[in-house]
C-alpha atoms as a PDB file:
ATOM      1  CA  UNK A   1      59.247-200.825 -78.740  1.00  0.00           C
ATOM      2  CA  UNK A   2      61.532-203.946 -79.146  1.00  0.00           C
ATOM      3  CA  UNK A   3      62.697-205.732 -76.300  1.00  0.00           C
ATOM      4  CA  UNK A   4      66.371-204.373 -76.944  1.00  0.00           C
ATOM      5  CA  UNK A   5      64.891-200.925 -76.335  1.00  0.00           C
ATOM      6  CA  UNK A   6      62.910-201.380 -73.409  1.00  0.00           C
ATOM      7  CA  UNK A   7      66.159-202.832 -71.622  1.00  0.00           C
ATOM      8  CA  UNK A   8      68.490-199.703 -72.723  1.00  0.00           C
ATOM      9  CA  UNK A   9      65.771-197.274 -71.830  1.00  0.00           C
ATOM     10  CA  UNK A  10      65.664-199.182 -68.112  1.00  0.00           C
ATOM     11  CA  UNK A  11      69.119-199.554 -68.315  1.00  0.00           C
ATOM     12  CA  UNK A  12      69.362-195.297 -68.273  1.00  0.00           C
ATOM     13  CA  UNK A  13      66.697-195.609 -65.715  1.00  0.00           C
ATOM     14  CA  UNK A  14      68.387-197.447 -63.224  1.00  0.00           C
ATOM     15  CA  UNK A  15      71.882-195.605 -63.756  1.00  0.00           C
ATOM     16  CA  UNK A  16      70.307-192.310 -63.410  1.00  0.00           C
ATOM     17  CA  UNK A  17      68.467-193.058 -60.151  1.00  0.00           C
ATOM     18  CA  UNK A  18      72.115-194.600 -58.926  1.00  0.00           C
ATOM     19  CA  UNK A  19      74.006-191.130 -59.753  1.00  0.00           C
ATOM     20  CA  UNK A  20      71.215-189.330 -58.221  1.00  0.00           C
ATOM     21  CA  UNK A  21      71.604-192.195 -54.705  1.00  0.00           C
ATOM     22  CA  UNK A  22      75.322-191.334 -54.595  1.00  0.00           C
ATOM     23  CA  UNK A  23      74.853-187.695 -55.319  1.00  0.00           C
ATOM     24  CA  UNK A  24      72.605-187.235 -52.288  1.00  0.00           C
ATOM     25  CA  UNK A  25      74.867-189.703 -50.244  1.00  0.00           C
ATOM     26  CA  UNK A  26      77.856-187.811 -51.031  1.00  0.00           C
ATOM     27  CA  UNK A  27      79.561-186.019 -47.955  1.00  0.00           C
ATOM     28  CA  UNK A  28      79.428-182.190 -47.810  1.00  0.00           C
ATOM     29  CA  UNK A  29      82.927-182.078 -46.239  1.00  0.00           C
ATOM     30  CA  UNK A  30      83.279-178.353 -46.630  1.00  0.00           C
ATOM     31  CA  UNK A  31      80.648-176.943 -49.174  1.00  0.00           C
ATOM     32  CA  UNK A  32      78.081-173.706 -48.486  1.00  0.00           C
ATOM     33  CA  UNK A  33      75.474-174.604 -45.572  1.00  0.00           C
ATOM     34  CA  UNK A  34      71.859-173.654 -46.473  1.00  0.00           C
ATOM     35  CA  UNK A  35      70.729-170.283 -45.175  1.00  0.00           C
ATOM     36  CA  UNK A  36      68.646-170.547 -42.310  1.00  0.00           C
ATOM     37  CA  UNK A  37      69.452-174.180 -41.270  1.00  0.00           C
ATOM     38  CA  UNK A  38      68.859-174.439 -37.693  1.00  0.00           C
ATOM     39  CA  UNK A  39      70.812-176.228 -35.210  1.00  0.00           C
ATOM     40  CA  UNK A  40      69.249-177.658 -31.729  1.00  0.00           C
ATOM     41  CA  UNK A  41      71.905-177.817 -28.534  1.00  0.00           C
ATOM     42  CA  UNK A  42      70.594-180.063 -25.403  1.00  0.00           C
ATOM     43  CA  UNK A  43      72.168-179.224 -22.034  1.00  0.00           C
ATOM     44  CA  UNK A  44      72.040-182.285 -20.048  1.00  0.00           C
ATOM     45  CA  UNK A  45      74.766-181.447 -17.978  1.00  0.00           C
ATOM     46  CA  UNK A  46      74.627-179.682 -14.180  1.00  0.00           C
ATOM     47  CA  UNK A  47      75.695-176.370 -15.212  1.00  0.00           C
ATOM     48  CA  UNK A  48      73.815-173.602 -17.256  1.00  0.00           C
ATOM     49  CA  UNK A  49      75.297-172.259 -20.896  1.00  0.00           C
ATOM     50  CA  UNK A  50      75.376-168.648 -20.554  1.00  0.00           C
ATOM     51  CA  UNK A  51      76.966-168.140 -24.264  1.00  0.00           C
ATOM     52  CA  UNK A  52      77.693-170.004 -27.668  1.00  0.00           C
ATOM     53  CA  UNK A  53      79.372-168.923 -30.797  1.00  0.00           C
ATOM     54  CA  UNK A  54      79.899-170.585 -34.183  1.00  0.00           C
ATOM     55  CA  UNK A  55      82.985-170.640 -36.632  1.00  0.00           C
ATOM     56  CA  UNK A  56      84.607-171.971 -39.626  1.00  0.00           C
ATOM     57  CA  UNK A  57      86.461-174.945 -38.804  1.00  0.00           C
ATOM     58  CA  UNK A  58      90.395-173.897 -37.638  1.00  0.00           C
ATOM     59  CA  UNK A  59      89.480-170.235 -37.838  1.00  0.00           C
ATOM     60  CA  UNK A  60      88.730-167.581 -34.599  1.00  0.00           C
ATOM     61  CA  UNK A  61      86.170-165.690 -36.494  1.00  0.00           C
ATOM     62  CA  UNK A  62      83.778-166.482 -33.953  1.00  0.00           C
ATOM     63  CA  UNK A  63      79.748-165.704 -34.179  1.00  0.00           C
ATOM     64  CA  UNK A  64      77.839-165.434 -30.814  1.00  0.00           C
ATOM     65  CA  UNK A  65      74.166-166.756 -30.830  1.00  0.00           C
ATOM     66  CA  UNK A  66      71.726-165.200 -29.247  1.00  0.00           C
ATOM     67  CA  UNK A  67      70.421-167.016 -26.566  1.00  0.00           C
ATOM     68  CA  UNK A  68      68.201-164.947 -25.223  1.00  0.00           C
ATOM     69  CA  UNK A  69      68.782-166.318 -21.541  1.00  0.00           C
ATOM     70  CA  UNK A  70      71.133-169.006 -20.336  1.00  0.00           C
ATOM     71  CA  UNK A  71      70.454-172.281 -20.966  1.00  0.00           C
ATOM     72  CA  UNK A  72      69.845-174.234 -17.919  1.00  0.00           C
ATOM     73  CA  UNK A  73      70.586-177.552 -17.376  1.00  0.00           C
ATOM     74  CA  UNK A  74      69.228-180.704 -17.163  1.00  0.00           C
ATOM     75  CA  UNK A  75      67.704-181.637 -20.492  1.00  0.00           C
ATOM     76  CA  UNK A  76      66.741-177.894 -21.481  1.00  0.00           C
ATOM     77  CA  UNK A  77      67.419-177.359 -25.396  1.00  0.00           C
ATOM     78  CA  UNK A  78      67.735-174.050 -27.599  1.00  0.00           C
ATOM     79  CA  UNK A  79      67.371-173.597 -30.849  1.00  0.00           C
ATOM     80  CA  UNK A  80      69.360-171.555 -32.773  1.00  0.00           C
ATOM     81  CA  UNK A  81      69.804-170.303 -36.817  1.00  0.00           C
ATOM     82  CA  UNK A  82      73.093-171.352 -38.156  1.00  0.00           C
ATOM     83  CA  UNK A  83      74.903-168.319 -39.691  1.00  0.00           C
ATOM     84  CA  UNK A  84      75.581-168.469 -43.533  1.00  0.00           C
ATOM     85  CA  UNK A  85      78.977-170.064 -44.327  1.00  0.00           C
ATOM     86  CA  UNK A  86      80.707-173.518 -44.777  1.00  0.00           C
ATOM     87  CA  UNK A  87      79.543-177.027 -43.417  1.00  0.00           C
ATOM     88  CA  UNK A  88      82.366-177.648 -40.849  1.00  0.00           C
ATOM     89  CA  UNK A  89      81.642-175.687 -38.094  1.00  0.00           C
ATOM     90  CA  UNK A  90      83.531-175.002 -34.547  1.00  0.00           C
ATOM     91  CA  UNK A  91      81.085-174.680 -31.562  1.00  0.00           C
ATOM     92  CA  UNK A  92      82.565-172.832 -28.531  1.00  0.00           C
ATOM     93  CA  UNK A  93      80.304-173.162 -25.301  1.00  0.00           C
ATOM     94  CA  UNK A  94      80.782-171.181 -22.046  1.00  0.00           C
ATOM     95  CA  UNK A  95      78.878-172.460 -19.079  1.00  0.00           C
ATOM     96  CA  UNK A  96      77.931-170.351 -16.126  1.00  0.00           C
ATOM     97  CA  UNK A  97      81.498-171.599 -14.035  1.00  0.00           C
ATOM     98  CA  UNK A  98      83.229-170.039 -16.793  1.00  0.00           C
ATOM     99  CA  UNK A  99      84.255-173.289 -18.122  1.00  0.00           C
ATOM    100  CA  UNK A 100      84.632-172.674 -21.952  1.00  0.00           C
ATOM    101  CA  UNK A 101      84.467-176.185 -24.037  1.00  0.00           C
ATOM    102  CA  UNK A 102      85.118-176.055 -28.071  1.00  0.00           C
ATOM    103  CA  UNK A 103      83.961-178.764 -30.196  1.00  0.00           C
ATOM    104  CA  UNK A 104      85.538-178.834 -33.301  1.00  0.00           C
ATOM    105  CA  UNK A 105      84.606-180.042 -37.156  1.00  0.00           C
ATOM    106  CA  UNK A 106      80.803-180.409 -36.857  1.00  0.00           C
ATOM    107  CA  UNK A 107      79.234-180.956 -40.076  1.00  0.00           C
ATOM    108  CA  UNK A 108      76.071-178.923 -39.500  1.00  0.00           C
ATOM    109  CA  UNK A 109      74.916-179.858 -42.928  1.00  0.00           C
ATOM    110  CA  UNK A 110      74.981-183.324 -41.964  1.00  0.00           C
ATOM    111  CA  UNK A 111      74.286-182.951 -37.996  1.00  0.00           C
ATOM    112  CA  UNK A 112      71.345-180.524 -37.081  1.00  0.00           C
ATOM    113  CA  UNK A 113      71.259-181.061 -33.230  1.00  0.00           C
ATOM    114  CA  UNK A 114      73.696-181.514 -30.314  1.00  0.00           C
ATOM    115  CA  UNK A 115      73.829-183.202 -26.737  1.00  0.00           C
ATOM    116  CA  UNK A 116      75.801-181.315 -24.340  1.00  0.00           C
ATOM    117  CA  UNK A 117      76.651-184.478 -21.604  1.00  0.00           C
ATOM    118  CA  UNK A 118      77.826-184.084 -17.771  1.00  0.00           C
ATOM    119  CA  UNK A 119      81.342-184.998 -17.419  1.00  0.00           C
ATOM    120  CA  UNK A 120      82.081-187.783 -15.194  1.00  0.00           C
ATOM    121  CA  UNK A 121      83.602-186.552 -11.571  1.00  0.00           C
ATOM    122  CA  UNK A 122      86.860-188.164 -11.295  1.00  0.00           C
END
C-alpha cells in the first residue's frame, strides 16, 4: 500500500470515529427513552414522599410509581422503572405534609438519578 493510501484509509478512520464521538455526544432533547431505564430519587429532606408520578414534559398525563411504602427521609433512596415514552420528563412529588413539588424538563435519558434537598427555613 503506498503512502498516499495509508493516509486516506486513516484519514476515513479518524473521520468515522469523530461522527461516531459527536453522534454519542449529541443531546437527546426529546427522542424515545429506552424501555426499562431506571431512575434513582434520594430524599434528603425532613419529610417522607408518600407518592411520585412521571409525565411528558408540558403535558398532565401523569404516571404514578409504585413506591411500595413512603419514602422516608434523610438520605433514603428508591428506585424506580421509567415508563416508556420521550426523554423530557416532568416529576411531580407529594410529601407526607401534602406539599406537592413538580420538577419540570428532566432528561431521564441523560440524568438517571435525583436528589430531593431540604428547603432552607426562612
Amino acid at each position: 500500500m503506498t503512502s498516499h493510501r495509508i493516509a486516506v484509509v486513516f484519514f476515513i478512520a479518524i473521520a468515522a470515529t469523530l461522527t461516531a464521538a459527536c453522534a454519542a455526544s449529541t443531546p437527546h432533547h426529546d427522542a424515545p427513552a429506552e424501555p426499562g431505564s431506571f431512575f434513582r430519587l434520594v430524599n434528603a429532606t425532613f419529610d417522607s414522599v408518600t407518592a411520585v408520578a412521571v409525565a411528558p414534559t408540558g403535558s398532565d398525563a401523569f404516571y404514578r410509581v409504585d413506591l411500595g411504602q413512603p419514602l422516608q427521609g434523610g438520605l433514603n433512596a428508591a428506585t424506580f422503572r421509567v415508563p416508556p415514552g420521550h426523554c423530557l420528563r416532568d416529576l411531580r412529588v407529594t410529601f407526607q405534609n401534602r406539599r406537592v413539588e413538580q420538577l419540570s424538563a428532566i432528561d431521564m435519558c441523560r440524568i438517571h438519578g435525583l436528589r430531593l434537598d431540604a428547603r432552607p427555613t426562612r
